[in-house]
Protein backbone atom coordinates (compact mmCIF):
# COMPACT_ATOMS: atom_id res chain seq x y z
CA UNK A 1 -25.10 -39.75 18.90
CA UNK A 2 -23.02 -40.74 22.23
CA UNK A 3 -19.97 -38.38 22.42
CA UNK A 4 -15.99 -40.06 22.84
CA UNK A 5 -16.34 -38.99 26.33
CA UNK A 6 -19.64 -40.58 27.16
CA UNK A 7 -18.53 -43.90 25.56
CA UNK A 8 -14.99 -43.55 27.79
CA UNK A 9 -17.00 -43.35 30.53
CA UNK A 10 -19.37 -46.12 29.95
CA UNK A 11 -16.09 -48.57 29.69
CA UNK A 12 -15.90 -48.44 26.09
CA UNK A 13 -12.89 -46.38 25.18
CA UNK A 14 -10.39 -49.19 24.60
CA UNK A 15 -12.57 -50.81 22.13
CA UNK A 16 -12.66 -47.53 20.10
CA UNK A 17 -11.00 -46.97 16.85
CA UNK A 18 -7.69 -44.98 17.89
CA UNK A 19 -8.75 -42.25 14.37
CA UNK A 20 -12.06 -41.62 13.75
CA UNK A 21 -13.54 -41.32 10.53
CA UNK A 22 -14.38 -38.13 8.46
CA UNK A 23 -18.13 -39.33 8.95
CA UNK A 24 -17.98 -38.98 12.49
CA UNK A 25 -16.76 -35.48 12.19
CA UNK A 26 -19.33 -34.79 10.22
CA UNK A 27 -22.29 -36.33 12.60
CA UNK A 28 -21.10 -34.54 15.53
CA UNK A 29 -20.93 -31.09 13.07
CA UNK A 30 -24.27 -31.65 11.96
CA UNK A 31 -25.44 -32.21 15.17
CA UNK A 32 -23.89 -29.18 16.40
CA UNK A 33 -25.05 -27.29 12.98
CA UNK A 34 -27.87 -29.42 11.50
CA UNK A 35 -28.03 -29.07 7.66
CA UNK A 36 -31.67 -28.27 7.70
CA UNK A 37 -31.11 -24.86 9.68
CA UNK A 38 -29.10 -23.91 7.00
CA UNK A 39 -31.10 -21.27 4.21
CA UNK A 40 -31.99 -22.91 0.88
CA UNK A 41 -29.63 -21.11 -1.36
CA UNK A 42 -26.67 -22.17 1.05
CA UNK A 43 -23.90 -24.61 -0.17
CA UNK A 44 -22.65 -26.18 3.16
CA UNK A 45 -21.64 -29.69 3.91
CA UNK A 46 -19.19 -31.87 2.23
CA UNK A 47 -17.28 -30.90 -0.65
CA UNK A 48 -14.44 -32.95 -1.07
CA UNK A 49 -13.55 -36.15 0.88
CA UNK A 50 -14.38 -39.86 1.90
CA UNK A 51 -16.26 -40.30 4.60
CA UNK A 52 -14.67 -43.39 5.35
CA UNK A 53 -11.42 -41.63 5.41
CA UNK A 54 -9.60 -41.70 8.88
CA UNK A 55 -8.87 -38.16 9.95
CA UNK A 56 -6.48 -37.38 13.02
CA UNK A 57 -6.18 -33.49 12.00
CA UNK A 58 -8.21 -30.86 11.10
CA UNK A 59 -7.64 -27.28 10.27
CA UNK A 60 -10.46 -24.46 11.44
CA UNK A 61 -10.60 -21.50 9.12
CA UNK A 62 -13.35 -19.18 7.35
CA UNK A 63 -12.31 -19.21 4.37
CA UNK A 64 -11.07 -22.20 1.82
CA UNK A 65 -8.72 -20.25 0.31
CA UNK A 66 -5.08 -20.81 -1.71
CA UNK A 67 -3.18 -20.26 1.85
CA UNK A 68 -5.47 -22.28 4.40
CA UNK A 69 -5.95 -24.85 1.74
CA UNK A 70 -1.81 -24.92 2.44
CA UNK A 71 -2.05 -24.32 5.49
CA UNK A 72 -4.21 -28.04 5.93
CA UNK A 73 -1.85 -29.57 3.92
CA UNK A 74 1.46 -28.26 5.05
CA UNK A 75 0.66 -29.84 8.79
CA UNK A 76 -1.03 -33.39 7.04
CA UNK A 77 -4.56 -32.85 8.44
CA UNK A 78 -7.08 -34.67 6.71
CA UNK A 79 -9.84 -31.95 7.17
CA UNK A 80 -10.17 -28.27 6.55
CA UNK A 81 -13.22 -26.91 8.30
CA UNK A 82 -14.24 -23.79 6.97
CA UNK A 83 -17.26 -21.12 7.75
CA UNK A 84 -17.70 -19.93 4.27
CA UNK A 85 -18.63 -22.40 1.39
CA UNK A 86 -15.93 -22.89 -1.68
CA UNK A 87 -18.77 -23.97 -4.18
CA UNK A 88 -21.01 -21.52 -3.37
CA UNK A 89 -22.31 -20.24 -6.41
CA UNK A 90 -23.98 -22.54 -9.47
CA UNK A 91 -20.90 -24.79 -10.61
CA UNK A 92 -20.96 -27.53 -13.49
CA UNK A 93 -17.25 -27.95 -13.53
CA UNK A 94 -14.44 -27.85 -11.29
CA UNK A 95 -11.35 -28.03 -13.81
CA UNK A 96 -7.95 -28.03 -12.60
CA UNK A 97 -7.27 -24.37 -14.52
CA UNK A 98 -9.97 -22.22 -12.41
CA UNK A 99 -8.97 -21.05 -9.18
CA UNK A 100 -11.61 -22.73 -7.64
CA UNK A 101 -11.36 -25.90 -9.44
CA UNK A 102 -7.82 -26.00 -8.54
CA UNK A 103 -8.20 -25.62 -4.93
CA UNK A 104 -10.86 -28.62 -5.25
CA UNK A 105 -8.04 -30.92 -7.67
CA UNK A 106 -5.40 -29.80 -5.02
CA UNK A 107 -7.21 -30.98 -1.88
CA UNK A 108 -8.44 -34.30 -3.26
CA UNK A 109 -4.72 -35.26 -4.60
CA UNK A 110 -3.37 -34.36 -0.81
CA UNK A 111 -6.05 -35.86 0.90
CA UNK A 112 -7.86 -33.36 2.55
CA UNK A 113 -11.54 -33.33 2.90
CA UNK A 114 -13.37 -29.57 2.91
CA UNK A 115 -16.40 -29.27 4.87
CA UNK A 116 -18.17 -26.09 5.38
CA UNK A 117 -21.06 -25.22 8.17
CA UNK A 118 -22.47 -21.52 6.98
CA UNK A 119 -25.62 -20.20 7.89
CA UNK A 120 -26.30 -23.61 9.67
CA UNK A 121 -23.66 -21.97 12.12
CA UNK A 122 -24.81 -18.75 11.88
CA UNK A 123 -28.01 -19.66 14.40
CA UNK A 124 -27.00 -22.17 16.22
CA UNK A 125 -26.33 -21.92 19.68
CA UNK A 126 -22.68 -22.24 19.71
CA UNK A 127 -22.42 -20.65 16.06
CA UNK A 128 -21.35 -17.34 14.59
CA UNK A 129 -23.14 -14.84 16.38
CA UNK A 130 -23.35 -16.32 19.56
CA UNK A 131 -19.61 -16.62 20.12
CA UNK A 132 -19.64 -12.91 18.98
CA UNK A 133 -21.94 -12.17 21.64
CA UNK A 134 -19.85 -14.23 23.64
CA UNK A 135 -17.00 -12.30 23.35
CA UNK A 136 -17.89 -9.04 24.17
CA UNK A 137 -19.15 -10.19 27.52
CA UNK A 138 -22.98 -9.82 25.99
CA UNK A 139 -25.47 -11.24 29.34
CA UNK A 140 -28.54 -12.83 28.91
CA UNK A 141 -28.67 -12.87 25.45
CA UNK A 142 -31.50 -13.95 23.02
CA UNK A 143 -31.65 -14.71 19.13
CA UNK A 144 -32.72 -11.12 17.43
CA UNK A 145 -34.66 -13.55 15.27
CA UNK A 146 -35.80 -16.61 16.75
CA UNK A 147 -36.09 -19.79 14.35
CA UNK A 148 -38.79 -21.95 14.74
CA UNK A 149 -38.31 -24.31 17.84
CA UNK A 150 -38.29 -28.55 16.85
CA UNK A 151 -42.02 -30.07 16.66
CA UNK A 152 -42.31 -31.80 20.11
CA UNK A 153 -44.90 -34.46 20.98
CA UNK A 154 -45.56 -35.48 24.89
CA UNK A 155 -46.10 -39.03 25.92
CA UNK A 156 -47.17 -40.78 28.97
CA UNK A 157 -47.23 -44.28 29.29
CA UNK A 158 -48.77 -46.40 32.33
CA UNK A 159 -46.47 -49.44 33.12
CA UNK A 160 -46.05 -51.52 35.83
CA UNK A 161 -43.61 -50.47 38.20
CA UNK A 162 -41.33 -52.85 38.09
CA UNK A 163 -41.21 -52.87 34.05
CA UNK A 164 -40.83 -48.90 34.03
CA UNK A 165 -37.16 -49.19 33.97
CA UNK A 166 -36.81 -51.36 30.99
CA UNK A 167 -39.76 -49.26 29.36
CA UNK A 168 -37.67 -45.96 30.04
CA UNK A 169 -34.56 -47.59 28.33
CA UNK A 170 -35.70 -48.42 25.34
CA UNK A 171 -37.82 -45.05 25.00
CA UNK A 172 -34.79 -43.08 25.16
CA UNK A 173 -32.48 -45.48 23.56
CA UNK A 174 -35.32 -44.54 20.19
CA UNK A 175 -34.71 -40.69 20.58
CA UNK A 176 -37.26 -39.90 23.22
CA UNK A 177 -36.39 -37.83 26.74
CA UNK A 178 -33.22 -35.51 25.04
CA UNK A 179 -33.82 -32.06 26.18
CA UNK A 180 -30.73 -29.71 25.20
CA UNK A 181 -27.75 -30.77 26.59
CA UNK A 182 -29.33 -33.62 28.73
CA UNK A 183 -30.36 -37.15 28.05
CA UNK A 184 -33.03 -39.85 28.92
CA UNK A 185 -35.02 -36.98 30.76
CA UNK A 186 -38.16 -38.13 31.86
CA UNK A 187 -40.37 -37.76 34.97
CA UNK A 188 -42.48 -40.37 36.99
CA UNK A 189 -45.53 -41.03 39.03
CA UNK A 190 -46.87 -44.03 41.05
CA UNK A 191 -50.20 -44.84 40.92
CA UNK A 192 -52.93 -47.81 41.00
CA UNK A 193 -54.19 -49.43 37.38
CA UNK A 194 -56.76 -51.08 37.04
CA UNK A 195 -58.16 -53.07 34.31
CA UNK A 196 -60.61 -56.37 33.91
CA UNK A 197 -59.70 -58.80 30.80
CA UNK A 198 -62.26 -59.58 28.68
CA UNK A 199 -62.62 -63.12 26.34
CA UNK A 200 -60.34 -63.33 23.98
CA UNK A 201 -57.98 -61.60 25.76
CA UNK A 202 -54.24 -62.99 26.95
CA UNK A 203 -53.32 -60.65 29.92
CA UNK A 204 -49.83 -60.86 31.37
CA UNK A 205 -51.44 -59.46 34.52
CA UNK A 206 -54.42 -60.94 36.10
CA UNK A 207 -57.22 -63.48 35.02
CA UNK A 208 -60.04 -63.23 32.28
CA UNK A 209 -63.26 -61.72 33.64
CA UNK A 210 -61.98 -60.54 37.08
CA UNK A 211 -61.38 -57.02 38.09
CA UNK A 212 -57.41 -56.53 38.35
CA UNK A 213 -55.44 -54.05 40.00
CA UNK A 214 -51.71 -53.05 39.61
CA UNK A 215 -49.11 -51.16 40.98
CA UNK A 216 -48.16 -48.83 38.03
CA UNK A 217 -46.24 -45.71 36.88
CA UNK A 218 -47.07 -43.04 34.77
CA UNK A 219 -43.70 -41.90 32.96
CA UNK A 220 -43.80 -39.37 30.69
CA UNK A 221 -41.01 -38.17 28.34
CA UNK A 222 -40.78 -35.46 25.15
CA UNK A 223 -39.74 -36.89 21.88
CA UNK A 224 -39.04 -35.32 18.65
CA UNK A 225 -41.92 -35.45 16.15
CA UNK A 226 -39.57 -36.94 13.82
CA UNK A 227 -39.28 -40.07 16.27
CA UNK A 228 -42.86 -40.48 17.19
CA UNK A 229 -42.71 -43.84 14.91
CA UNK A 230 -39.81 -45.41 16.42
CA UNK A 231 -40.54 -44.52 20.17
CA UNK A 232 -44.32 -45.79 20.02
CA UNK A 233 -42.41 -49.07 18.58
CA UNK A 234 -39.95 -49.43 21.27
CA UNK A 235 -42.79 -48.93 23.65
CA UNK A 236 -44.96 -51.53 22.11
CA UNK A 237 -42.14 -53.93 22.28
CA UNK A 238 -40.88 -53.36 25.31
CA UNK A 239 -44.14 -52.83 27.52
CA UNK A 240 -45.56 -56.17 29.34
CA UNK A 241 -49.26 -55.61 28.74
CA UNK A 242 -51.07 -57.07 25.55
CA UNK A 243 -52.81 -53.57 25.45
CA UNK A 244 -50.45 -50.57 26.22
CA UNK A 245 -52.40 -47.62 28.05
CA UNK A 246 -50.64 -44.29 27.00
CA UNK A 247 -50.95 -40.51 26.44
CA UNK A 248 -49.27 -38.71 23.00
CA UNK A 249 -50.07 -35.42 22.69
CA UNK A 250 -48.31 -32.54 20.55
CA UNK A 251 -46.95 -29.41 22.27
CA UNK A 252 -47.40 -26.53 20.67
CA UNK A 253 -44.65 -25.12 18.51
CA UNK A 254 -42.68 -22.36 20.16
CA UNK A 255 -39.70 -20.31 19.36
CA UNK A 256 -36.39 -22.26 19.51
CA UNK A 257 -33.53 -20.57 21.47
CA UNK A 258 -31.46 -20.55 18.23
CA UNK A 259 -31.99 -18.30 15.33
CA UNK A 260 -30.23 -15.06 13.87
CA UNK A 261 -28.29 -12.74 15.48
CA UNK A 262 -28.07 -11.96 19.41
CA UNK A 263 -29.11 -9.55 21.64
CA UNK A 264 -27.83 -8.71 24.95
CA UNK A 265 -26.48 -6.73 27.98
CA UNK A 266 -22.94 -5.45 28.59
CA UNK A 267 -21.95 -6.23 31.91
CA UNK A 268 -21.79 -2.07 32.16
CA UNK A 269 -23.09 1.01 30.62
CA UNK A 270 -20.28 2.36 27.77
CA UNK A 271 -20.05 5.64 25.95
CA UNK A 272 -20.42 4.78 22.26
CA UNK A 273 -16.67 5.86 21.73
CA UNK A 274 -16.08 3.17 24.73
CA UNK A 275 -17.77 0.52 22.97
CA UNK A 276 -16.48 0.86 19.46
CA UNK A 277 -12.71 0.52 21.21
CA UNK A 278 -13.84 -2.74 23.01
CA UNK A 279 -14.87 -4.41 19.55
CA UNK A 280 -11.62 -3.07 18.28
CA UNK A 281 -9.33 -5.01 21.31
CA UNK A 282 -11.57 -7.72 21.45
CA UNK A 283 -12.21 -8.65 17.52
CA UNK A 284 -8.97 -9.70 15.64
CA UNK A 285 -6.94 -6.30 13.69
CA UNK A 286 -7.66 -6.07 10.25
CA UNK A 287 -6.61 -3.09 7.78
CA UNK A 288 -10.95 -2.74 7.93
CA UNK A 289 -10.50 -2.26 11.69
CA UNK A 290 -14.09 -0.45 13.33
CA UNK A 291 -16.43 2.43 12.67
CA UNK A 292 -19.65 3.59 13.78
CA UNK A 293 -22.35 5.67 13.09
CA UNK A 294 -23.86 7.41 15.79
CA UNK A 295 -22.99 10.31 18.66
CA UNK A 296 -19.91 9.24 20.20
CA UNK A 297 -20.84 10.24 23.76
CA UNK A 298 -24.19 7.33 23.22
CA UNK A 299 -24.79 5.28 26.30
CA UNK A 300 -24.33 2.11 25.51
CA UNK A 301 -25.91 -0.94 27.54
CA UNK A 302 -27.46 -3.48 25.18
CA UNK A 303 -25.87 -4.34 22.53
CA UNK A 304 -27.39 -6.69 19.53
CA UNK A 305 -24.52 -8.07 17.56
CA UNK A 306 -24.73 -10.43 14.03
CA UNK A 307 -21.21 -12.48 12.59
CA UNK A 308 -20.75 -11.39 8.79
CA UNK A 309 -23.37 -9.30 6.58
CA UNK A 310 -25.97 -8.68 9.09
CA UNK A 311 -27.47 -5.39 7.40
CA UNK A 312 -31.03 -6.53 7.27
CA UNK A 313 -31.12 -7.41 10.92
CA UNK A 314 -30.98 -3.23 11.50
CA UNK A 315 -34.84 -3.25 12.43
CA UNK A 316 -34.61 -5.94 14.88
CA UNK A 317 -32.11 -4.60 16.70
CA UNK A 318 -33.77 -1.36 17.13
CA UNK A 319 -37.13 -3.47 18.06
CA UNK A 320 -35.04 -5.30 20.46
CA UNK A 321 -33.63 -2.13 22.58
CA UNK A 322 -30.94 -2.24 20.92
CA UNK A 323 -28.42 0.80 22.00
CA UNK A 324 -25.80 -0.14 19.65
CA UNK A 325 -25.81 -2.99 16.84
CA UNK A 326 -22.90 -4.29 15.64
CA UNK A 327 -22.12 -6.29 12.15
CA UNK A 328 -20.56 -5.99 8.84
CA UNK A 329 -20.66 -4.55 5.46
CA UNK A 330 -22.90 -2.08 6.28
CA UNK A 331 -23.81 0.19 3.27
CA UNK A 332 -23.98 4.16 3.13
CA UNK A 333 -27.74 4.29 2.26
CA UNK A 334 -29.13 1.80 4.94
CA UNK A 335 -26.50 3.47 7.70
CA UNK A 336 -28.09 6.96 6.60
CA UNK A 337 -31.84 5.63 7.48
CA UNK A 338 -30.86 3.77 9.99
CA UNK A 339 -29.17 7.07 12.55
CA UNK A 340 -28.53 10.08 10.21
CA UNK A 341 -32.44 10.46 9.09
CA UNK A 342 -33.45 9.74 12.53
CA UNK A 343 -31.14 12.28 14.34
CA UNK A 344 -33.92 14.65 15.76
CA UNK A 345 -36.73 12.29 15.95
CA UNK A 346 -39.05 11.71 18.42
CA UNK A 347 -37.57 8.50 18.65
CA UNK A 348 -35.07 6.44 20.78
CA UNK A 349 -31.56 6.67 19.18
CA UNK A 350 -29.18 3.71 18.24
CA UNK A 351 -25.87 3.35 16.98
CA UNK A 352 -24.45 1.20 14.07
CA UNK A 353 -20.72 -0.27 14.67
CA UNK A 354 -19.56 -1.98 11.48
CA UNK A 355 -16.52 -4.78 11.48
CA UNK A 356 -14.45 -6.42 8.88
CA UNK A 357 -16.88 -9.48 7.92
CA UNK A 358 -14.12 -11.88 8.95
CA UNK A 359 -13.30 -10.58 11.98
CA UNK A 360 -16.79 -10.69 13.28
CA UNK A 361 -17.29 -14.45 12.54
CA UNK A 362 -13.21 -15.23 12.94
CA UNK A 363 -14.43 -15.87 17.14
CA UNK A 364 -16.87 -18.91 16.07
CA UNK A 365 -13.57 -20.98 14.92
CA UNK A 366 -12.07 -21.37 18.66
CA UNK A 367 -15.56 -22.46 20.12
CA UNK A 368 -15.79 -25.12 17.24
CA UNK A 369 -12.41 -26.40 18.34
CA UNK A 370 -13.40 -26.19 21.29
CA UNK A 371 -16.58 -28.28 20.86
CA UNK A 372 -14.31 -30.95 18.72
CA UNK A 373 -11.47 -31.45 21.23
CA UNK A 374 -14.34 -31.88 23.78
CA UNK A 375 -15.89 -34.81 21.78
CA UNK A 376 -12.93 -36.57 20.44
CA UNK A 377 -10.45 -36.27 22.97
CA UNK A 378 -6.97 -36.92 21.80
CA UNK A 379 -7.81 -39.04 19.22
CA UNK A 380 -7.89 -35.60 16.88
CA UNK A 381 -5.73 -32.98 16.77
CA UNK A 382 -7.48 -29.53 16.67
CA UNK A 383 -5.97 -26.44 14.68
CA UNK A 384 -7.35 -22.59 14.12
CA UNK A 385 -5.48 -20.82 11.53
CA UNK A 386 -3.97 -17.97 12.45
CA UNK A 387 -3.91 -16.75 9.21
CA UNK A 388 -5.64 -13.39 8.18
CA UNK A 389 -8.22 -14.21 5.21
CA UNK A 390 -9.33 -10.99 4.93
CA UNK A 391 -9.05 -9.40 1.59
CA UNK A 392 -8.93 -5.87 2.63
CA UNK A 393 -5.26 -5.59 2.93
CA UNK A 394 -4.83 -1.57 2.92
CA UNK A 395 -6.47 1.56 5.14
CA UNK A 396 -5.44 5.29 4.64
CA UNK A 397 -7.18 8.32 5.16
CA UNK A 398 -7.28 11.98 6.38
CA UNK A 399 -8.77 13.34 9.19
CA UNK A 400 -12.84 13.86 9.31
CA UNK A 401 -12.59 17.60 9.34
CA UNK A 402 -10.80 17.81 6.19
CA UNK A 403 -12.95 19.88 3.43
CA UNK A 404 -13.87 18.31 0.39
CA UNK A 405 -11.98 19.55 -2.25
């Protein structure tokens, strides 16, 4: 998909429709957050909404709740983006009497799509955990668990020079040669071919029977698997031989540089007690605020960190080096096994640092904005609620060293 900016800067920005459509939001989110990333049980995508509906406002929030569901239509956007899923348990009716239901009835009589990007956004590289990660200054930072990296194949095609720009246009204009951020990647080699037409043959270089050589390239680009069809078409029918000479071979799978969680280094080491008061200035204040479980006086240097219930991640993080590893709602028992029944053990300590479970994925909205404003320019107006979804509304206690009783 060519972004608003790359089509602006090709010349084509005054031909562009001055609103996009709800569908384009939704390719560029899916590209960001493919749907197939997402775990099976997940509800994410499209909820409510037309995709052919123009949409010149959208509101960023985790939750679809009563207030941000206001909140979207209060300032007339046409989209409310949200990190949590609204339908996200078994439904078989949405009447206007359940709370649900009436959220649903009260968007769709406003106009205002919902669209929600869960644990697709919890791996991906600008997702949940990674603009956690960013935020607390986290360095060199890798998934805790990696998904599995795209199936890649390799090919190489021998054209004649002069062809090998036309050839390399229409490879990449089928989906070969994208590598991360970059497009129509590709890398080339000059060379001699040679090749002698037999009887029956129509050759677009040399003569039947005689020995022919050419001045040819070998270019070579990666291609999704998923596009191997398309790009050996586009090669066929853009190559001038009769017979095209090329290479296709699969690279082996490897880990992608997405996946759950992050791991990483503070830019110095921090006491434990140091550490748990930069996740409390950094994150947003809730009543919740931030706890850990550990000595205080722990040196801290890297840090694993997963947006939302991360509990099951625990084990990674300690296989990872993890000094400290910070998530939410963390549970007594797990906590317990995880530092109390190791306190004494011949093994290396590390600390558990549990946050509300919106503030820890509450960072991800700016970086989506971000990410939107970048690709649509000012044809869309971009908004993050402010607003506190939270449900944990109250914190009291006494002091630790108060007996029971």
């Amino acid at each position: 998909m060519l972004s608003y900016r790359r089509l602006v800067r090709a010349g084509f920005g005054s031909n562009l429709p001055a609103v996009p459509r709800l569908a384009e939001l939704i390719a560029a989110l899916d590209g960001w957050y493919p749907p197939e990333t997402a775990e099976s049980w997940d509800a994410i995508g499209l909820t409510c909404g037309d995709p052919d509906a123009e949409v010149d406002r959208v509101v960023l929030a985790i939750d679809c709740v009563p207030a941000t569901v206001a909140e979207a239509i209060d300032t007339g956007a046409g989209l409310l983006l949200t990190h949590h899923p609204l339908l996200l348990s078994g439904v078989h009716a949405v009447r206007a009497d359940d709370p649900k239901g009436a959220m649903v009835h009260r968007m769709i009589r406003s106009g205002v799509a919902h669209f929600a990007a869960h644990t697709n956004a919890d791996v991906a590289a600008h997702g949940v955990s990674a603009a956690l990660a960013d935020l607390l200054g986290l360095t060199d930072c890798q998934p805790l668990q990696a998904g599995p990296g795209a199936p890649l194949d390799q090919l190489a095609v021998y054209v004649p020079t002069a062809d090998a720009p036309v050839l390399l246009a229409a490879l990449a204009a089928a989906g070969a040669g994208a590598v991360g951020d970059y497009v129509e990647c590709s890398f080339t080699v000059a060379g001699t071919g040679q090749f002698r037409p037999l009887s029956g043959a129509q050759p677009a270089v040399g003569t039947v029977g005689e020995l022919t050589t050419v001045p040819e390239s070998r270019v070579s680009m990666v291609l999704p698997r998923s596009r191997r069809a398309a790009v050996l078409a586009a090669m066929r029918a853009s190559h001038p031989y009769e017979e095209v000479a090329f290479e296709l071979t699969e690279q082996p799978g490897l880990p992608a540089a997405t996946g759950s969680g992050r791991v990483g280094q503070l830019p110095g080491p921090l006491s434990l007690r140091e550490f748990t008061e930069l996740v409390a200035n950094r994150l947003p204040a809730t009543a919740w605020g931030v706890r850990a479980a550990g000595d205080p006086e722990l040196p801290v240097r890297t840090v694993a960190v997963c947006g939302g219930s991360g509990a099951s991640y625990t084990g990674l993080a300690r296989r990872a080096g993890a000094d400290a590893y910070l998530t939410a709602d963390l549970k007594h028992h797990s906590t317990v096994e995880a530092v109390a029944e190791r306190d004494g053990v011949a093994q290396r300590p590390m600390a558990l640092v549990d946050a509300a479970h919106w503030a820890t994925e509450a960072p991800w909205l700016p970086v989506v904005a971000g990410l939107l404003r970048a690709e649509f320019g000012d044809r869309l107006q971009v908004r993050v609620s402010e607003q506190v979804t939270d449900p944990w509304t109250l914190h009291t206690g006494r002091a630790a060293s108060n007996p029971i009783g």
